[in-house]
PDB file of N, CA and C in Angstrom:
ATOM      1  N   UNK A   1     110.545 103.075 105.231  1.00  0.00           N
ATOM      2  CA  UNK A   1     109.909 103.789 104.148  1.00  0.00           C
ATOM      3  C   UNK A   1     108.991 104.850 104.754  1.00  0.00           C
ATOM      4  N   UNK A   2     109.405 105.781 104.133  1.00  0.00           N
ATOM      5  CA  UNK A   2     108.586 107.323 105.003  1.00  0.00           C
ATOM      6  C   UNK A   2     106.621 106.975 104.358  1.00  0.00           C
ATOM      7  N   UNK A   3     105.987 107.492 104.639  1.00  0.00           N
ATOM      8  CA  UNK A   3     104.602 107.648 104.152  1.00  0.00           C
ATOM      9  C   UNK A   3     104.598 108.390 102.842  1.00  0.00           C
ATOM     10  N   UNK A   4     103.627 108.156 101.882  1.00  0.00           N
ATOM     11  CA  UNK A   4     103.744 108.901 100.859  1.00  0.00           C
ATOM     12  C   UNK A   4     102.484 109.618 100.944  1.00  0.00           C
ATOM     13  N   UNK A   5     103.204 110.959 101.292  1.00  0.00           N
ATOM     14  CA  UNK A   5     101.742 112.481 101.115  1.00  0.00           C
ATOM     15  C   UNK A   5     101.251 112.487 100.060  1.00  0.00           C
ATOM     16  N   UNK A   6     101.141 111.843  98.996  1.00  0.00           N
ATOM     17  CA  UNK A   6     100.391 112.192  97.763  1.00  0.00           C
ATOM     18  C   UNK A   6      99.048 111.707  97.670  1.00  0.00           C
ATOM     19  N   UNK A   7      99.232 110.188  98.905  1.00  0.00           N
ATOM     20  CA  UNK A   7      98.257 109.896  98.932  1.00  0.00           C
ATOM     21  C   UNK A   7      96.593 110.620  99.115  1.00  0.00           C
ATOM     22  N   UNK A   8      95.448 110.350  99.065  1.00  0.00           N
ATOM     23  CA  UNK A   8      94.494 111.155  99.351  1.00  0.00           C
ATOM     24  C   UNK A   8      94.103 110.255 100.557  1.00  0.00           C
ATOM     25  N   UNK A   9      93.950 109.079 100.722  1.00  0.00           N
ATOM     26  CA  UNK A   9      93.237 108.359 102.023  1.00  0.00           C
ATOM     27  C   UNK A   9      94.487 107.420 102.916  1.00  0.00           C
ATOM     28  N   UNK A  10      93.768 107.124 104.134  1.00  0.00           N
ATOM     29  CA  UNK A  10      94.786 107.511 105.422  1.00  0.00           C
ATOM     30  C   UNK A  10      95.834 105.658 104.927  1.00  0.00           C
ATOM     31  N   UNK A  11      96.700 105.814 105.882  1.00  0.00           N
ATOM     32  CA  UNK A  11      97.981 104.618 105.586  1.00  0.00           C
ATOM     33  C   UNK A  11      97.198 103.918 106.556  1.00  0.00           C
ATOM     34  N   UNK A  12      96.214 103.835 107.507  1.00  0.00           N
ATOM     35  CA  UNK A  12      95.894 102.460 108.046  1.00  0.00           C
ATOM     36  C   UNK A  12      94.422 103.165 108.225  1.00  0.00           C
ATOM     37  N   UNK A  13      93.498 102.682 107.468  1.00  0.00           N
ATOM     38  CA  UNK A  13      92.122 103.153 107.296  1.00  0.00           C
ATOM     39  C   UNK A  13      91.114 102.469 108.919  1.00  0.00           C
ATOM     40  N   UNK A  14      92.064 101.995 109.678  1.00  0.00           N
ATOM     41  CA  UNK A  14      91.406 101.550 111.205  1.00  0.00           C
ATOM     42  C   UNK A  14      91.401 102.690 112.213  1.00  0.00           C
ATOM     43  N   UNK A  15      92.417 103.290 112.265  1.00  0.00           N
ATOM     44  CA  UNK A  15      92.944 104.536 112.798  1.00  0.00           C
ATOM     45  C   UNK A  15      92.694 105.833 112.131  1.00  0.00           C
ATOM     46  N   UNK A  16      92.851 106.890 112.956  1.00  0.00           N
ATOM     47  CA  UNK A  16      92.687 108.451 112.428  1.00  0.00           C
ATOM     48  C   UNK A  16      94.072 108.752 113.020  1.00  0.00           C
ATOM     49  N   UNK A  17      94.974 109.842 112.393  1.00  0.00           N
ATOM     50  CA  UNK A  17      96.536 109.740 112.618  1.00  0.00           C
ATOM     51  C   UNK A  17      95.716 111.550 112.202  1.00  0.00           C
ATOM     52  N   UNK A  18      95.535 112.342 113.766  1.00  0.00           N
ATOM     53  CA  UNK A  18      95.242 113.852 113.932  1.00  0.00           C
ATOM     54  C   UNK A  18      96.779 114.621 113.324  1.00  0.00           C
ATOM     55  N   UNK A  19      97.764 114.025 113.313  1.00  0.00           N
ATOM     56  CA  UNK A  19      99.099 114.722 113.371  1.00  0.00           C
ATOM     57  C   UNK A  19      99.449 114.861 111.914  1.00  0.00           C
ATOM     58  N   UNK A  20      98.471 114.190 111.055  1.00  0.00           N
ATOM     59  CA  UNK A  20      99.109 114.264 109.145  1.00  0.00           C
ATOM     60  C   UNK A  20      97.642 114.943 108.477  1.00  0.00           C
ATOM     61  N   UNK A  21      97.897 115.873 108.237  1.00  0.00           N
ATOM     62  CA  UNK A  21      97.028 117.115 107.454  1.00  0.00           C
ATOM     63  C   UNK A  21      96.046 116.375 106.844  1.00  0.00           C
ATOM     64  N   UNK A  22      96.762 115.333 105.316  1.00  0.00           N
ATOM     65  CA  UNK A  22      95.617 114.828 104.728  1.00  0.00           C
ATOM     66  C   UNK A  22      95.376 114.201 105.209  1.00  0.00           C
ATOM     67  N   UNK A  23      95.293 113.249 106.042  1.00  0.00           N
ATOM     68  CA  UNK A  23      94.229 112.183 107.144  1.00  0.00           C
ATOM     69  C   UNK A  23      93.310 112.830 107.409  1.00  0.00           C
ATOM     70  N   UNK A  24      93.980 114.197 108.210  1.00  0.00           N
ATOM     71  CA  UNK A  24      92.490 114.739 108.610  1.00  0.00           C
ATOM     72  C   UNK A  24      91.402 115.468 107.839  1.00  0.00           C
ATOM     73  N   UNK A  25      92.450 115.518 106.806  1.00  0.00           N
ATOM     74  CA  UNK A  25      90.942 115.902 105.674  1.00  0.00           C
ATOM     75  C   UNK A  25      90.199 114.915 105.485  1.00  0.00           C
ATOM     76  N   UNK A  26      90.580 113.789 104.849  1.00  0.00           N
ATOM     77  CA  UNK A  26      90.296 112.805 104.685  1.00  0.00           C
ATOM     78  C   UNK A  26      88.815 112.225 105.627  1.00  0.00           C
ATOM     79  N   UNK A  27      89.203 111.954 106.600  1.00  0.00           N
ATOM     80  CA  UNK A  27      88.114 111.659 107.665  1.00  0.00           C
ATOM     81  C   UNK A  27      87.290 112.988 108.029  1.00  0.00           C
ATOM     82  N   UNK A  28      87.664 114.623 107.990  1.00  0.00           N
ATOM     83  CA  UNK A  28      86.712 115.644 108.348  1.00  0.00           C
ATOM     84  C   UNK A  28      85.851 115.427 106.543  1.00  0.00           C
ATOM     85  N   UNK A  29      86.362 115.135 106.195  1.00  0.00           N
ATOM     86  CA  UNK A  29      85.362 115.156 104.512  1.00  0.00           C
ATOM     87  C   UNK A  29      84.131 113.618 104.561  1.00  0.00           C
ATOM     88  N   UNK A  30      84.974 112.747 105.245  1.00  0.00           N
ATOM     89  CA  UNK A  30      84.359 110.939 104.983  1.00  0.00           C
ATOM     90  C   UNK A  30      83.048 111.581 105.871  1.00  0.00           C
ATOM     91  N   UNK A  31      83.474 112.078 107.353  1.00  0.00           N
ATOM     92  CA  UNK A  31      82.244 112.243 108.434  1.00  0.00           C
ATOM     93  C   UNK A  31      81.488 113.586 108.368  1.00  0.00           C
ATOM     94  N   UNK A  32      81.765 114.493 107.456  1.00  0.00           N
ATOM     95  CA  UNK A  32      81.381 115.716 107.200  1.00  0.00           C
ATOM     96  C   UNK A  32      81.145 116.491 108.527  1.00  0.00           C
ATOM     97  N   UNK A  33      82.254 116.392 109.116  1.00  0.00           N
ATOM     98  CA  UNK A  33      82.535 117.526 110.552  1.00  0.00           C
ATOM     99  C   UNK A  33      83.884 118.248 110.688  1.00  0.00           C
ATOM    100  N   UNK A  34      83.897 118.819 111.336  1.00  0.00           N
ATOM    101  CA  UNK A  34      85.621 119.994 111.479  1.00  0.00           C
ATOM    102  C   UNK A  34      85.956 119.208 111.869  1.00  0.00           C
ATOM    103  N   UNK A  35      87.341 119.886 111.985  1.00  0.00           N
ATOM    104  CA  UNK A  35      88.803 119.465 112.460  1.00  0.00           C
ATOM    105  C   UNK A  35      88.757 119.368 114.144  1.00  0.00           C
ATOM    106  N   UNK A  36      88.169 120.417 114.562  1.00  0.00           N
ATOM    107  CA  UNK A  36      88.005 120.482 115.908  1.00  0.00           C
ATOM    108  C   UNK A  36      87.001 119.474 116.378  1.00  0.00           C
ATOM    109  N   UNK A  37      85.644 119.163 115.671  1.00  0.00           N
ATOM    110  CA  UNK A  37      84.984 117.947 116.067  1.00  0.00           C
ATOM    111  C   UNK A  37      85.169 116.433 115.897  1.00  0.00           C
ATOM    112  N   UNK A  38      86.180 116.757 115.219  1.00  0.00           N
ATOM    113  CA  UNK A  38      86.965 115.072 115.029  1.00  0.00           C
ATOM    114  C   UNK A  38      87.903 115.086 116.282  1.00  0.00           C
ATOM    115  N   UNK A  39      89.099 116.307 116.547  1.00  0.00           N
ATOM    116  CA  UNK A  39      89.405 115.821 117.776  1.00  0.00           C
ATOM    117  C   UNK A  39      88.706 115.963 118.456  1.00  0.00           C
ATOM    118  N   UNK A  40      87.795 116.174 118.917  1.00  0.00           N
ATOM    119  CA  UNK A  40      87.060 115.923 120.170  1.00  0.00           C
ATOM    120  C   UNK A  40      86.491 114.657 120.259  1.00  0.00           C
ATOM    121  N   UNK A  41      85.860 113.990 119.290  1.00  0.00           N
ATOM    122  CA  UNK A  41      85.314 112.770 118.999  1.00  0.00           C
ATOM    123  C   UNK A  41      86.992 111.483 119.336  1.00  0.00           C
ATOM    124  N   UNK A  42      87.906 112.110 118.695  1.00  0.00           N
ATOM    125  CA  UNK A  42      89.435 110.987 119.075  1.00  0.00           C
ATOM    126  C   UNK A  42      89.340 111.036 120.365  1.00  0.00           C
ATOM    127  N   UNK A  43      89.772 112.462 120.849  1.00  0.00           N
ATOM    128  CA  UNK A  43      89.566 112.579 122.645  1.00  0.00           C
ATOM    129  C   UNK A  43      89.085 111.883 123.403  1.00  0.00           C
ATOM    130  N   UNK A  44      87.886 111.604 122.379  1.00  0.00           N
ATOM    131  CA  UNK A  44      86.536 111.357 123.790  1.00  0.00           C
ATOM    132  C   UNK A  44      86.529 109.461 123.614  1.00  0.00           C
ATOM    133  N   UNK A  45      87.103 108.951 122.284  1.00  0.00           N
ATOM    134  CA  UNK A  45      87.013 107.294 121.960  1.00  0.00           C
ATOM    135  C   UNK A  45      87.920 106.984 121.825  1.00  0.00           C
ATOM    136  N   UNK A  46      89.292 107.967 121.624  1.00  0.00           N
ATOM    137  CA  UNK A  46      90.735 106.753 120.928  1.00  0.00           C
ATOM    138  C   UNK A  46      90.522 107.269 119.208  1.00  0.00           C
ATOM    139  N   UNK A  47      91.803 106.677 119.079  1.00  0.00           N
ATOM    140  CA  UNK A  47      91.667 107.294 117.400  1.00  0.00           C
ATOM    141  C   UNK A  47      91.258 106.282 116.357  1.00  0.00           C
ATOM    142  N   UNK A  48      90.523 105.099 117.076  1.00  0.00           N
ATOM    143  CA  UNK A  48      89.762 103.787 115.830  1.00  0.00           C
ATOM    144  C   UNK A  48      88.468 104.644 115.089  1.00  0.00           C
ATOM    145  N   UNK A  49      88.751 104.226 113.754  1.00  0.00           N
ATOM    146  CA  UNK A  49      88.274 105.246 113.191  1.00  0.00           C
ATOM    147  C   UNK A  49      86.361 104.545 113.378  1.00  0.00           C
ATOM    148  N   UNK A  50      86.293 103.432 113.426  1.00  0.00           N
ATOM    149  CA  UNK A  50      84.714 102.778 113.961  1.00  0.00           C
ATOM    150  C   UNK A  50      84.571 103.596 114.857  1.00  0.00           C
ATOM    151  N   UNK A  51      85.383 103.287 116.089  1.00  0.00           N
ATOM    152  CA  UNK A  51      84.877 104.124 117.485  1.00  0.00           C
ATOM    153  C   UNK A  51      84.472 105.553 117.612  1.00  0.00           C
ATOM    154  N   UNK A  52      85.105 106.360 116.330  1.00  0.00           N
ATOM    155  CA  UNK A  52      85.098 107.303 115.726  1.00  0.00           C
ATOM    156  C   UNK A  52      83.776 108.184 115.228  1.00  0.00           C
ATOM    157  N   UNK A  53      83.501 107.107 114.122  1.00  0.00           N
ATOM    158  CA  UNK A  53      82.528 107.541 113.289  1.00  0.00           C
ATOM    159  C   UNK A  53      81.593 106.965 114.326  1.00  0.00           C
ATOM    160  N   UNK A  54      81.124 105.638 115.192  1.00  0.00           N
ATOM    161  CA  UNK A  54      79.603 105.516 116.217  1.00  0.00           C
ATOM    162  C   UNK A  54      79.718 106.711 116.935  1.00  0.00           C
ATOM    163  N   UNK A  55      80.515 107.492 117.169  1.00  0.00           N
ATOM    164  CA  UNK A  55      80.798 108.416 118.923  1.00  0.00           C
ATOM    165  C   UNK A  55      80.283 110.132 117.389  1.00  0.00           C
ATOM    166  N   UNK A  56      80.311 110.126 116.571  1.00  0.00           N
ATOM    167  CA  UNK A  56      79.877 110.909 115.893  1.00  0.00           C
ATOM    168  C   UNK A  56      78.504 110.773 115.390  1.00  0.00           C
ATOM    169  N   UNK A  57      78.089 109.625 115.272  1.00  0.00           N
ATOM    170  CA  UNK A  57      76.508 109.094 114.626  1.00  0.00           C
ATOM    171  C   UNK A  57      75.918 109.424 116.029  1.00  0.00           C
ATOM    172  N   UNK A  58      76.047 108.967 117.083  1.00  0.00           N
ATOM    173  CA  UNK A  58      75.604 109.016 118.355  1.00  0.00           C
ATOM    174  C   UNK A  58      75.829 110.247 119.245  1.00  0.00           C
TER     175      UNK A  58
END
């Protein structure tokens, strides 16, 4: 079963999935930062979206 894009929030809310448009809205809207500072934040922790959002609070 393919993913359904209609959705607004991500198919496994543990993870950030940089490669599907609305995910990354999704999480650049949840953490209120760009596109470019979310990947850098995946880069720098892995794409768990906890490891995510502490490596952004911090």
């Amino acid at each position: 079963m393919s993913d359904d894009k209609t959705l607004r929030g991500p198919q496994d809310s543990s993870r950030i999935a940089m490669g599907d448009d609305y995910e990354v809205q999704y999480w650049t809207d949840k953490f209120g930062v760009s596109r470019e500072r979310l990947q850098q934040a995946v880069d720098a922790v892995g794409n768990g979206a906890d490891a995510v959002e502490a490596h952004l609070k911090g």
